[in-house]
Protein backbone atom coordinates (compact mmCIF):
# COMPACT_ATOMS: atom_id res chain seq x y z
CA UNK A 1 136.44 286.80 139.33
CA UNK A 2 137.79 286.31 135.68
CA UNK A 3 135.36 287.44 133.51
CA UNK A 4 132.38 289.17 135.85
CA UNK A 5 128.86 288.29 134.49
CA UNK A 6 126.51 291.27 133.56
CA UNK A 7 124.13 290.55 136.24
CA UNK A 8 126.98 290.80 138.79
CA UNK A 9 127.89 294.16 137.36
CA UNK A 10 124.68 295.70 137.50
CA UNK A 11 124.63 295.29 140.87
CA UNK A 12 127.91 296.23 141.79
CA UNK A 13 128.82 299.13 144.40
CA UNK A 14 132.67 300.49 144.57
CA UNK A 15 131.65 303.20 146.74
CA UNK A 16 132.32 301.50 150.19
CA UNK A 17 136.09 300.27 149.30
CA UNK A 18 136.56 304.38 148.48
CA UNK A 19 135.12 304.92 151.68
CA UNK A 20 136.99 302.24 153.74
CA UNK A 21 140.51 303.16 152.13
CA UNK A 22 139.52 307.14 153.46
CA UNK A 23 138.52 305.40 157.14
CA UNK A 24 141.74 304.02 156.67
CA UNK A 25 143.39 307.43 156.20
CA UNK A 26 141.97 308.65 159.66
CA UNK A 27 143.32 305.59 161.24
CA UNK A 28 146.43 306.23 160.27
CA UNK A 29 146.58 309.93 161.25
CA UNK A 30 144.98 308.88 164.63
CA UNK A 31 147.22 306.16 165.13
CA UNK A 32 150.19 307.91 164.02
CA UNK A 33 149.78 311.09 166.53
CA UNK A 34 148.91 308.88 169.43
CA UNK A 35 152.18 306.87 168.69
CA UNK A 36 154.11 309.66 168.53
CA UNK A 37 152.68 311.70 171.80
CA UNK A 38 153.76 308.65 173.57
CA UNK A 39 157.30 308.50 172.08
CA UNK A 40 157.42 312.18 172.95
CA UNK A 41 156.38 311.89 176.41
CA UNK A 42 158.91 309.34 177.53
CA UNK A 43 161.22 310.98 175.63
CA UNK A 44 160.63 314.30 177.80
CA UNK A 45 160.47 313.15 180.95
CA UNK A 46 163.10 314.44 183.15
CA UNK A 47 164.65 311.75 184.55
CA UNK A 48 168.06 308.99 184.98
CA UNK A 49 168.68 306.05 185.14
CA UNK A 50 168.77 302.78 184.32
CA UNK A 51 164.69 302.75 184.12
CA UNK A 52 165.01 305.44 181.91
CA UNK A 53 167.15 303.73 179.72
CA UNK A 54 165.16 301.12 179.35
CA UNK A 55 161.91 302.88 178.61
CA UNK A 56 163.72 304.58 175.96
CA UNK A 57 164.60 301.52 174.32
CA UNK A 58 161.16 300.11 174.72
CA UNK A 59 159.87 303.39 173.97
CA UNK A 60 162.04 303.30 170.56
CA UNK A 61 161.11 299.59 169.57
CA UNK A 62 157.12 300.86 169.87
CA UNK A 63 157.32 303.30 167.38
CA UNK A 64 158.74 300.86 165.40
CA UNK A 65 156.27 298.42 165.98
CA UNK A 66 154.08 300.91 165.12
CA UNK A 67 155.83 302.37 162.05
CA UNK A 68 155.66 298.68 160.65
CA UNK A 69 151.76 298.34 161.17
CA UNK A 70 150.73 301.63 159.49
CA UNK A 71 153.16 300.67 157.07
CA UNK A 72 151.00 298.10 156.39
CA UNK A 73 147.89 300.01 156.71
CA UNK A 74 148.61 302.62 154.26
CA UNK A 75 149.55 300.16 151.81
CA UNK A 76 145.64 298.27 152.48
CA UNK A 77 144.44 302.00 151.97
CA UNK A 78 146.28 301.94 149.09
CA UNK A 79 144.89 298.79 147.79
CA UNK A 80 141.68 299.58 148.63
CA UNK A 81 141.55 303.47 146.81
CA UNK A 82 143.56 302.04 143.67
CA UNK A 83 140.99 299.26 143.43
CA UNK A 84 138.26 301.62 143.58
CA UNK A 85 139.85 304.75 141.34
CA UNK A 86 140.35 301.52 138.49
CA UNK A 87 137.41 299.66 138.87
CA UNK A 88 134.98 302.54 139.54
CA UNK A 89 134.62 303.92 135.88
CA UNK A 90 134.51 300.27 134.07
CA UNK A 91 131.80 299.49 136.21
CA UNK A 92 130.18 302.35 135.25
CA UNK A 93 130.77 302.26 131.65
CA UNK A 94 129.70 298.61 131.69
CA UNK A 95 126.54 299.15 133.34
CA UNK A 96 125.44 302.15 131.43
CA UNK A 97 126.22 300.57 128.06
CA UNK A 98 124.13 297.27 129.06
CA UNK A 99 121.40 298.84 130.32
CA UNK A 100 121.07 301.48 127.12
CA UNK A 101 122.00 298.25 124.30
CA UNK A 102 118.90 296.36 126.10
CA UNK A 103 116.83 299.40 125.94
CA UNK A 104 117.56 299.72 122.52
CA UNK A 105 116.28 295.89 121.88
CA UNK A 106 119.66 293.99 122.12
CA UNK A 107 120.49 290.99 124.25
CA UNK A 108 123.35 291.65 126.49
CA UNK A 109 124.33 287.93 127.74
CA UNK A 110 126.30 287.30 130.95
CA UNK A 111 129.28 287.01 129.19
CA UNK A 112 128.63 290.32 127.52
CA UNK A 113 128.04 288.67 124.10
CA UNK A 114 125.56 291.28 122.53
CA UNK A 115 123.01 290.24 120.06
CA UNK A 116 119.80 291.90 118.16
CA UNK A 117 116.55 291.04 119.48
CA UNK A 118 114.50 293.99 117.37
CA UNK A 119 111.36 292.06 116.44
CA UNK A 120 111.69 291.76 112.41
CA UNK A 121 109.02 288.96 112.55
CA UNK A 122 106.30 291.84 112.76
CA UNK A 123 108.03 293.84 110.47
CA UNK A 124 108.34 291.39 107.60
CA UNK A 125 104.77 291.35 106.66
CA UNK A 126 104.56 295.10 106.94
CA UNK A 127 107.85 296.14 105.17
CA UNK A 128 106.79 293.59 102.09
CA UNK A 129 103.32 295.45 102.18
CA UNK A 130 105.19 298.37 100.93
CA UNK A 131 107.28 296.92 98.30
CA UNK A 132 111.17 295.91 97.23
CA UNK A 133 112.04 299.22 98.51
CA UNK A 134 111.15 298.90 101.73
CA UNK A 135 112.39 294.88 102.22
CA UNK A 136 115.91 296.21 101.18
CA UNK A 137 115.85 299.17 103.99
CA UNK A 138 114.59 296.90 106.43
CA UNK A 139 117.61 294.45 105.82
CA UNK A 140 119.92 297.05 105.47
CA UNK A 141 118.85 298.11 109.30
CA UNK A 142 119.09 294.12 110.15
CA UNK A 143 122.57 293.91 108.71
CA UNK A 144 123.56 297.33 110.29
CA UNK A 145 121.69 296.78 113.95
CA UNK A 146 124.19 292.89 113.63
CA UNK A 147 127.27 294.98 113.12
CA UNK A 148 126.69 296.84 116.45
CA UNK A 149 126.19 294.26 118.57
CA UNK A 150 128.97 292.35 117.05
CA UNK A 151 130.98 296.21 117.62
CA UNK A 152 129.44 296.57 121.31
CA UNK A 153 130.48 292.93 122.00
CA UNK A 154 134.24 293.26 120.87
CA UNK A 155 133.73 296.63 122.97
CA UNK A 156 132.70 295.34 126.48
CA UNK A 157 134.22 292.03 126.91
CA UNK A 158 137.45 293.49 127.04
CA UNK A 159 136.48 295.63 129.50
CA UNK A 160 134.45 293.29 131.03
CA UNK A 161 137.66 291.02 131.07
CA UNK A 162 139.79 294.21 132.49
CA UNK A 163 137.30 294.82 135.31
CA UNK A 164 138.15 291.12 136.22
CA UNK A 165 141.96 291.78 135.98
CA UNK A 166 141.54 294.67 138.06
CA UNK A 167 139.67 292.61 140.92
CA UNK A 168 142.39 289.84 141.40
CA UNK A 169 145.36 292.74 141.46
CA UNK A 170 142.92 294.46 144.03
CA UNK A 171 142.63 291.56 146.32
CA UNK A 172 145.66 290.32 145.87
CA UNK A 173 146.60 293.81 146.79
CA UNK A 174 144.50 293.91 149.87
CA UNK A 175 145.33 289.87 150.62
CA UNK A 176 149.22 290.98 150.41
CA UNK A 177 148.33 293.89 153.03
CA UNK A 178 146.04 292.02 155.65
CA UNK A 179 148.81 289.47 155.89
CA UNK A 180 151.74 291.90 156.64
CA UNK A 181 149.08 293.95 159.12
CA UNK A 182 148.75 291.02 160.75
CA UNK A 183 152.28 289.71 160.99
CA UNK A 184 152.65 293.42 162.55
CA UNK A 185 149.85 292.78 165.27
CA UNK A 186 152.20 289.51 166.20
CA UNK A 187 155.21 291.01 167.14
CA UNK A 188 154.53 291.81 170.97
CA UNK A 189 157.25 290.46 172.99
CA UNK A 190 154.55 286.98 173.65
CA UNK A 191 152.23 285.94 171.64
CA UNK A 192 149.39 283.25 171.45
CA UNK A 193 150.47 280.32 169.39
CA UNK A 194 148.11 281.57 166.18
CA UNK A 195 151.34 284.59 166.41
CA UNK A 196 148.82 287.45 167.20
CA UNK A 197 149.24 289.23 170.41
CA UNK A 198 148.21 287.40 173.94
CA UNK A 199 147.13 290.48 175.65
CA UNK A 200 148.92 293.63 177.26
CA UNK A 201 152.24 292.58 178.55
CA UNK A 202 153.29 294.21 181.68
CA UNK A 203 157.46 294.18 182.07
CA UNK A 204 159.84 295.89 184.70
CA UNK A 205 161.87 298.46 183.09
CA UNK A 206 163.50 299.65 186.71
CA UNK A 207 166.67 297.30 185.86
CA UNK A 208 170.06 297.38 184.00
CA UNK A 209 169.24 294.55 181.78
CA UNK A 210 166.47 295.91 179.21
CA UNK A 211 163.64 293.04 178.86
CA UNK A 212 164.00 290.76 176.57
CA UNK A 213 162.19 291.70 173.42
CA UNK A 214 162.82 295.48 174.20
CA UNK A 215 165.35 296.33 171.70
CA UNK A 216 164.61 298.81 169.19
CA UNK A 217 164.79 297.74 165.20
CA UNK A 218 167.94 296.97 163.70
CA UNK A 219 169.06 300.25 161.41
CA UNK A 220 171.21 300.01 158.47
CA UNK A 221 174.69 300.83 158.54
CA UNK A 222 176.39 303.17 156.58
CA UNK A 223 180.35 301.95 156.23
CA UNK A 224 183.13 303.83 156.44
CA UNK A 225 184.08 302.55 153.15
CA UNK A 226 183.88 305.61 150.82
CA UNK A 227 185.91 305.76 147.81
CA UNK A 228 188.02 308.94 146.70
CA UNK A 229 185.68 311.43 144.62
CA UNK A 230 187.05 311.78 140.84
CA UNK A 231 186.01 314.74 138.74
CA UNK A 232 182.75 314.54 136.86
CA UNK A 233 181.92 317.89 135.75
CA UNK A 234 183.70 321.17 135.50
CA UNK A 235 182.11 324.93 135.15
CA UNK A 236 178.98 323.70 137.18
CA UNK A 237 178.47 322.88 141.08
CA UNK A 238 175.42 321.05 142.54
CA UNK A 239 173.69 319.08 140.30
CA UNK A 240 171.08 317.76 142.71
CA UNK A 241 169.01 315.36 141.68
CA UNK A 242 166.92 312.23 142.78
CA UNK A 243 168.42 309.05 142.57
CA UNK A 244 168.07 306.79 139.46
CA UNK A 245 166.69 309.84 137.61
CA UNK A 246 169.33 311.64 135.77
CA UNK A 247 167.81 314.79 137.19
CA UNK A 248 170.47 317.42 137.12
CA UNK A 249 169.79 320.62 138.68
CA UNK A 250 172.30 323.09 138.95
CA UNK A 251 173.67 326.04 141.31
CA UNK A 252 175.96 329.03 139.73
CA UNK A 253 177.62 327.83 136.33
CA UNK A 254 180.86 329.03 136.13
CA UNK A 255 179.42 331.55 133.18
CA UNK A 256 175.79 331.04 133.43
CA UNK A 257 172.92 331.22 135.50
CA UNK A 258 171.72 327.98 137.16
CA UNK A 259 170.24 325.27 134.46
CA UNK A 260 167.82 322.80 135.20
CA UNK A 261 168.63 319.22 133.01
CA UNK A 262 171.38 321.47 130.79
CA UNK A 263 169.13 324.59 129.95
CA UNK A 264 167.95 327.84 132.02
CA UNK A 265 166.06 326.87 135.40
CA UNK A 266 162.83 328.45 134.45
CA UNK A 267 161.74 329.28 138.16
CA UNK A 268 160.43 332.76 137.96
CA UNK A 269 162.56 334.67 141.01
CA UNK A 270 162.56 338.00 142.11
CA UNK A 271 164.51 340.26 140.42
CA UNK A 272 168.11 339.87 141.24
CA UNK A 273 168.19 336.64 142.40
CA UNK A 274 168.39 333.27 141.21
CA UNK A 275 167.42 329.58 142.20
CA UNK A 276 170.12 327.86 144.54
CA UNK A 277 168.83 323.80 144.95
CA UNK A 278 169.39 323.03 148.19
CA UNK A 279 167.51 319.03 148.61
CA UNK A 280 165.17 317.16 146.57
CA UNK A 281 162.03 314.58 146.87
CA UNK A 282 159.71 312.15 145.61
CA UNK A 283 156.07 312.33 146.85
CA UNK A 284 153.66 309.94 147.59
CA UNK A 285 152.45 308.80 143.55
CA UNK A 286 155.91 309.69 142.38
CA UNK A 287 155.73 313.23 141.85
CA UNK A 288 159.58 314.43 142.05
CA UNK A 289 160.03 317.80 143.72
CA UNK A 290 162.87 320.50 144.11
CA UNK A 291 163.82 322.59 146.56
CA UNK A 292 165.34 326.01 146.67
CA UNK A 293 167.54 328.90 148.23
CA UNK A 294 166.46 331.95 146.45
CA UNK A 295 169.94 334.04 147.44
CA UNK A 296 170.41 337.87 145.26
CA UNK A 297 173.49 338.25 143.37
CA UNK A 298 173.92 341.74 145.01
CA UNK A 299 173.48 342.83 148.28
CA UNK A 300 174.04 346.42 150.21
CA UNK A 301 177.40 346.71 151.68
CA UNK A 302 178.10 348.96 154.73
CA UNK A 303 178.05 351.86 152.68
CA UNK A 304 175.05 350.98 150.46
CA UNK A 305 176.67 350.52 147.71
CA UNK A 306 175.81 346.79 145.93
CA UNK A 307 178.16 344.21 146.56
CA UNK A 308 178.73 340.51 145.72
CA UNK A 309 176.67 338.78 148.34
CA UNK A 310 178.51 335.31 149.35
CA UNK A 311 175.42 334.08 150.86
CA UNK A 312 173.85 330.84 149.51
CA UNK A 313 171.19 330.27 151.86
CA UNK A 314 167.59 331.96 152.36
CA UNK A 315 165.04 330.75 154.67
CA UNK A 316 162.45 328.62 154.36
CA UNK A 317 163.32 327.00 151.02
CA UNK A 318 160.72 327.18 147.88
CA UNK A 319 159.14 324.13 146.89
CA UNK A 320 158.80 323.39 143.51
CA UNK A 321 157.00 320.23 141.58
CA UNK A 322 159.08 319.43 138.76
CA UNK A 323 156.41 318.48 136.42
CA UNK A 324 155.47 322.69 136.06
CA UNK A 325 159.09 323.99 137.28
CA UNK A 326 158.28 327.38 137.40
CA UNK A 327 156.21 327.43 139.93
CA UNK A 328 156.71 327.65 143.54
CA UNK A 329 153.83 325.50 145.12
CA UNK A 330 155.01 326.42 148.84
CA UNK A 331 157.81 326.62 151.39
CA UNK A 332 159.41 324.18 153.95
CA UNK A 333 160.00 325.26 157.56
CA UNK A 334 163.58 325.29 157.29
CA UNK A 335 166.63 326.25 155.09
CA UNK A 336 168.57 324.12 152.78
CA UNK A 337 165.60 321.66 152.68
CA UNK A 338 165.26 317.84 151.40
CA UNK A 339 162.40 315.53 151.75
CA UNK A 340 161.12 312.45 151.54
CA UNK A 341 157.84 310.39 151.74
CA UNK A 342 156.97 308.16 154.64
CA UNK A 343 154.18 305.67 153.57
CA UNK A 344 153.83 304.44 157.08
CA UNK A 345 152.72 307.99 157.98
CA UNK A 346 151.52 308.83 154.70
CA UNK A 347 153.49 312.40 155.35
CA UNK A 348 156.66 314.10 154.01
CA UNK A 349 159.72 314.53 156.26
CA UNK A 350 162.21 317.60 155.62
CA UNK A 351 165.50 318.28 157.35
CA UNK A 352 167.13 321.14 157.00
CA UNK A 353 168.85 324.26 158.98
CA UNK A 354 166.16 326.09 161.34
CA UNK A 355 166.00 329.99 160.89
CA UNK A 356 168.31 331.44 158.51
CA UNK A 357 170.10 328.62 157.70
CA UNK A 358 173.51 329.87 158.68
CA UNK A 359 173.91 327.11 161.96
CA UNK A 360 174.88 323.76 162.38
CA UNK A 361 171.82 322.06 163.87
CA UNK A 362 169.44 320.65 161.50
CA UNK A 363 165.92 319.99 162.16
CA UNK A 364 163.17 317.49 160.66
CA UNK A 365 159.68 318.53 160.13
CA UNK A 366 157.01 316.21 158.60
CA UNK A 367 153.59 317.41 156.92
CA UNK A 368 150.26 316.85 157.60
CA UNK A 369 148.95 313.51 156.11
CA UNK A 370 148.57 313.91 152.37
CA UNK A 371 146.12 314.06 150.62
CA UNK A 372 145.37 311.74 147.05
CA UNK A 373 143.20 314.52 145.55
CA UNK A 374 145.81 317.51 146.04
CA UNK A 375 148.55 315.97 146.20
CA UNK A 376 151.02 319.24 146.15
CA UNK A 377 148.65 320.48 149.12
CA UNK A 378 151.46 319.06 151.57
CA UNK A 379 153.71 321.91 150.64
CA UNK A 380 151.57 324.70 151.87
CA UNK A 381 151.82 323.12 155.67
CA UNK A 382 150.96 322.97 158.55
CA UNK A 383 153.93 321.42 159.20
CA UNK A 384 154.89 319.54 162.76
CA UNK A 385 158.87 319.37 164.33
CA UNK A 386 159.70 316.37 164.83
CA UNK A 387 161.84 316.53 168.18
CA UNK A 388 165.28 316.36 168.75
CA UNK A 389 168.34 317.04 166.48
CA UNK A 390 169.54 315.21 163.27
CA UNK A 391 172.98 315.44 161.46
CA UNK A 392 174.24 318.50 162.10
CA UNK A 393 176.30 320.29 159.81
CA UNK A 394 175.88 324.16 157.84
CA UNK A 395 175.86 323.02 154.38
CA UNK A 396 172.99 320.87 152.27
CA UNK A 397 171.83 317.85 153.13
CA UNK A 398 169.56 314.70 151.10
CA UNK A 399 167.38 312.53 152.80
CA UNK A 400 166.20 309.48 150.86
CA UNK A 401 164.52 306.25 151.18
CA UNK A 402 167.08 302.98 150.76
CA UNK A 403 166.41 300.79 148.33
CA UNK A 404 167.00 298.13 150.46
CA UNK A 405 164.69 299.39 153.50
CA UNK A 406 165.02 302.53 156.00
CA UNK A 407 166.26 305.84 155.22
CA UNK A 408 169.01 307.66 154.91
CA UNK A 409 171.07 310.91 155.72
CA UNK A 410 173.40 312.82 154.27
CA UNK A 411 175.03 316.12 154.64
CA UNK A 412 178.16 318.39 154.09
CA UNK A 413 179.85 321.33 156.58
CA UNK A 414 181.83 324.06 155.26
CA UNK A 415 185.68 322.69 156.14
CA UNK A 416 184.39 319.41 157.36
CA UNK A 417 183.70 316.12 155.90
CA UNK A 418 180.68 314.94 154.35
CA UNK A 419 178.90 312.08 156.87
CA UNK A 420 175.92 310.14 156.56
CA UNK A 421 173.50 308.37 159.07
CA UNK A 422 170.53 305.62 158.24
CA UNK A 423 167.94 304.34 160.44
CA UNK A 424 164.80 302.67 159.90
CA UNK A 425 162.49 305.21 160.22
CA UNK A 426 162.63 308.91 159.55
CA UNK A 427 162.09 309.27 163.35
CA UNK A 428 164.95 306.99 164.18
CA UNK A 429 167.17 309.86 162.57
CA UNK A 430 166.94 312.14 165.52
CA UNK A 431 169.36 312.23 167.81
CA UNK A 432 172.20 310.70 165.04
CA UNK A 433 173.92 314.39 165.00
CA UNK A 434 177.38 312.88 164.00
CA UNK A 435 177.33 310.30 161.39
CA UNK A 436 180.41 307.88 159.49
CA UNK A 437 182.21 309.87 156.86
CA UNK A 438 181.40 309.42 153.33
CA UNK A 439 183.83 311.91 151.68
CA UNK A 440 186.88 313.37 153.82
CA UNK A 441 187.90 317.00 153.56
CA UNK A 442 191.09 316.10 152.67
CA UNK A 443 193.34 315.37 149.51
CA UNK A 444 192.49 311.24 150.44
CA UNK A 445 188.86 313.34 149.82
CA UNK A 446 187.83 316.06 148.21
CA UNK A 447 188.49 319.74 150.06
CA UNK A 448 186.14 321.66 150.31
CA UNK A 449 183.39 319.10 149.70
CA UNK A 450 179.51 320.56 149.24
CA UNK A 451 176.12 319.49 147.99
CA UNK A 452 176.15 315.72 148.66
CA UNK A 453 173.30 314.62 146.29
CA UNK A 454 172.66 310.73 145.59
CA UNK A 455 172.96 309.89 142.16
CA UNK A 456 172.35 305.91 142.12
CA UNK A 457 170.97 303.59 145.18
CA UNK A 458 171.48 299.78 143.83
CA UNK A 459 170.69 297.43 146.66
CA UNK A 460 171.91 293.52 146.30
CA UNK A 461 169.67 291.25 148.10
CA UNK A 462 172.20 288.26 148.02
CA UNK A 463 174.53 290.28 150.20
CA UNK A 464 172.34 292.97 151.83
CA UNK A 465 173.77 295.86 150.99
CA UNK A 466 172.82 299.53 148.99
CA UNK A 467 175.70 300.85 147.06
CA UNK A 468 175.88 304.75 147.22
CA UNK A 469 176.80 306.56 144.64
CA UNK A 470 177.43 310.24 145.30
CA UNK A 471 178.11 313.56 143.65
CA UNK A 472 179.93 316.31 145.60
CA UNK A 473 181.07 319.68 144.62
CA UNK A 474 184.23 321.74 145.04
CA UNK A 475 184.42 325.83 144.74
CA UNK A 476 187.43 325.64 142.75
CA UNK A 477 190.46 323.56 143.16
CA UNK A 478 192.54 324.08 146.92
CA UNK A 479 195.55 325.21 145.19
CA UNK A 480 193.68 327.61 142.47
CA UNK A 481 195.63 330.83 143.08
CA UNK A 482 193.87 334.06 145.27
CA UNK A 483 192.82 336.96 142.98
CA UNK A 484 194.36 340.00 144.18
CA UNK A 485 191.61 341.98 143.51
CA UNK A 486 188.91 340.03 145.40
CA UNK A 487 191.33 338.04 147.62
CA UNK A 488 189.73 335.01 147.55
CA UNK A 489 189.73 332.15 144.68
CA UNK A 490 187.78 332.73 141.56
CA UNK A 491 184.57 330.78 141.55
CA UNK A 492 185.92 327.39 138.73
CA UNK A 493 183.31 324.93 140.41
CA UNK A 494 183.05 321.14 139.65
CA UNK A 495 181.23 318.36 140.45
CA UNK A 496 182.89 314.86 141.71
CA UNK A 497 181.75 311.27 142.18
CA UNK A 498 182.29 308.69 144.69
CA UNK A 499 180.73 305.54 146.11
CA UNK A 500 180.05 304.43 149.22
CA UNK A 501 177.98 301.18 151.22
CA UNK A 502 175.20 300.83 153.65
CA UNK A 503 174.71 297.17 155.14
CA UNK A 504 171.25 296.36 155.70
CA UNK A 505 170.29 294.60 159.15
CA UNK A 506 169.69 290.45 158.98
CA UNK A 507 166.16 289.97 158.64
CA UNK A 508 164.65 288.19 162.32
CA UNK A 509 164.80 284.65 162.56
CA UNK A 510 161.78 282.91 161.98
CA UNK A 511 159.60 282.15 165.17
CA UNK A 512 160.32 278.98 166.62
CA UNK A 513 157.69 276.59 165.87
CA UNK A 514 155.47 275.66 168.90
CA UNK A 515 154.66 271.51 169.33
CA UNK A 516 153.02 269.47 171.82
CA UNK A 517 154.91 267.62 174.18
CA UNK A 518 153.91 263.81 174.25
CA UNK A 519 150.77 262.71 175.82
């Protein structure tokens, strides 16, 4: 529609796109835990082989399949909820208005040109009955009763007009959707010449040679391309932030406690101890969260005296929205936690150390669906292990979404390098527990590297590829001298940038075109 006509409007009912976008959201869920039971399945049976290979491979490229299609579904249900959360309250508001301006004795056209219909004929005889006095009120009421319908026209047009706007972004919206949904239902392994599916497909896995079709998607490539780290900041480690934010949230200042953007975190603690950032993420409607060690400064030594504690790392890291960053709104199921959003899945996905943090293996978790009306409510749980292993390593970690598709990995080890792995789904993660090296512990490197955190993600689509850019931080410098007292190096931290490339895969080549051999 471009400008919807009042009679159009009265009649109008948003309700059932609401509802179909929250049938949507059950889908999905439904969808999603049926997909992944059957991933999980063939993924536990214990067995060898070449037909195990190759269910595993066709096992991987159905969850991708499927990852693709309630891509696309979430994005309908998002469609169909925006379209209704927008158009909802101008409907309202236009309808309500109408109905009380014709009550009042005004004409509201279909074009939402309002004019005065009050019956003055009637009143003409009557008010010059009563004298001058009375004609002059009686126009003054004419003149003022023209003014509000020419103010109640300039009034609902344009919403009238934005009510339109809104309809053609929501069906585009929903047009945009339907299409890739059902691209996504045409990508079985044969398909009818329309490019939907023709029907189950039954194919011999029991062979060396996986079937044709039955690869799994193409994930992007991190290169081994990093640059050496140069010194960004000194007095300050950490810094983690979200990338393309300028976010900078700190750990220990060389002299101060840890700042949030260049002042004091304000995340109330318990006494003693302080907030450590360990990961961040960005929800599903942008929300940008934080998460947190909360480590004490002091600790009981053998003889229960208080001493330094030179642990970083407590379990379960806090959760805090960085829109009110003083409050913890709930804990992840692991230690030195990051996140990110899945729309596919419409969940959150953490990685992180399991227990108290202190091991190598790192484990992902994802949330329960989220919900639009609370949507912190992720953060309290339940939460659901993904299975299987990820980039292991003892140190923090960032998982993000690429700019140019897929997601990515990163993480640090105390006297290792920092590596990274991408793949194009969270899920496709597991199982990548050694990934290309991003920053080398070394003086090519930086020693000691810690915290990788990605500052920038700037994906060209000429040549396919997301530029990384990456801050790191060091404890002090390697050849800092060892304070006699303590025996170890006095804490002079500093941050450090470096770049580094992930290649996207080619996009498929187009279906072949099906014609109709001569006659």
């Amino acid at each position: 529609m471009t400008r919807p006509a009042k009679s159009d409007v009265y009649v109008m009912d948003i309700a059932p796109l609401g509802a179909l976008a929250d049938e949507l959201d059950a889908c999905i869920t439904t969808a999603l835990e049926s997909s992944s039971n059957v991933h999980n399945t063939i993924y536990n049976f214990d067995w060898d082989g070449a037909a195990h290979d190759a269910a595993l491979i066709r096992a991987d490229r159905q969850i991708a399949e499927d990852h693709t299609m309630l891509t696309a579904m979430g994005d309908l249900r998002d469609a169909q909820r925006d379209g209704a959360t927008t158009m909802g309250p101008m409907i309202t508001t236009l309808r309500t208005e109408g109905q009380a301006l014709e009550a009042d004795d005004f004409t509201v056209a279909e074009d939402w040109t309002v004019t005065d219909a009050w019956h003055y004929d009637a009143m003409w005889s009557m008010a010059q009955a009563f004298g001058p006095a009375t004609v002059e009120l009686l126009k003054a009421k004419q003149a003022q009763r023209a003014n509000d319908a020419k103010t109640a026209t300039a009034r609902l047009q344009p919403l009238a007009d934005e009510l339109g706007a809104a309809d053609r972004k929501t069906r585009a919206g929903v047009v945009k959707a339907t299409e890739a949904l059902n691209l996504s239902i045409g990508r079985a392994p044969t398909t009818a010449s329309d490019g939907k599916k023709n029907g189950p497909t039954i194919q011999l896995v029991d062979n060396e040679t996986p079937a044709d079709g039955d690869q799994p998607p193409a994930n992007p490539t991190v290169n081994g391309d990093g640059t050496k780290p140069t010194t960004e900041t000194e007095g300050v480690d950490l810094d983690a932030t979200i990338p393309g934010t300028g976010i900078k949230i700190g750990g220990d200042g060389k002299s101060h406690h840890p700042y949030l953007n260049g002042v004091l975190n304000p995340l109330d603690t318990d006494d003693g101890t302080r907030p450590i950032p360990t990961g961040t993420a960005v929800g599903s409607d942008g929300k940008q969260y934080a998460f947190y060690s909360q480590p004490p400064y002091m600790v009981p030594g053998p003889d229960g005296k208080l001493v330094k504690n030179n642990s970083f790392v407590t379990p379960n890291s806090a959760i805090v929205d960085l829109a009110d960053p003083s409050k913890i709104i709930g804990h992840a199921p692991v230690a030195q936690a990051s996140g990110v959003y899945d729309p596919a899945t419409n969940r959150m996905y953490v990685v992180g150390n399991p227990g108290d943090g202190h091991g190598r293996d790192r484990e992902m978790w994802r949330s329960a669906p989220i919900d639009h009306n609370n949507p912190n409510g992720w953060a309290s749980g339940p939460w659901e292990r993904v299975p299987g292993a990820v980039l292991s390593g003892d140190r923090e970690n960032q998982i993000i979404g690429l700019k140019g598709g897929g997601y990515m990995l990163v993480g640090a080890e105390n006297g290792g390098p920092v590596t990274a792995v991408a793949a194009a789904t969270p899920q496709g993660l597991i199982g990548q527990t050694g990934g290309q090296v991003v920053v080398t512990n070394d003086a090519a490197g930086l020693i000691g590297a810690y915290g990788p955190t990605v500052v920038t993600d700037q994906f060209n689509p000429a040549t396919g590829v997301d530029t990384i850019t990456l801050r790191t931080s060091q404890y002090a410098l390697p050849d800092a001298p060892v304070n006699p007292v303590t025996h170890e190096q006095d804490y002079d931290p500093r941050t450090a940038i470096s770049t580094f490339s992930v290649t996207q895969p080619p996009p498929p080549p187009p279906a072949p075109e099906l014609t109709q051999a001569p006659q």
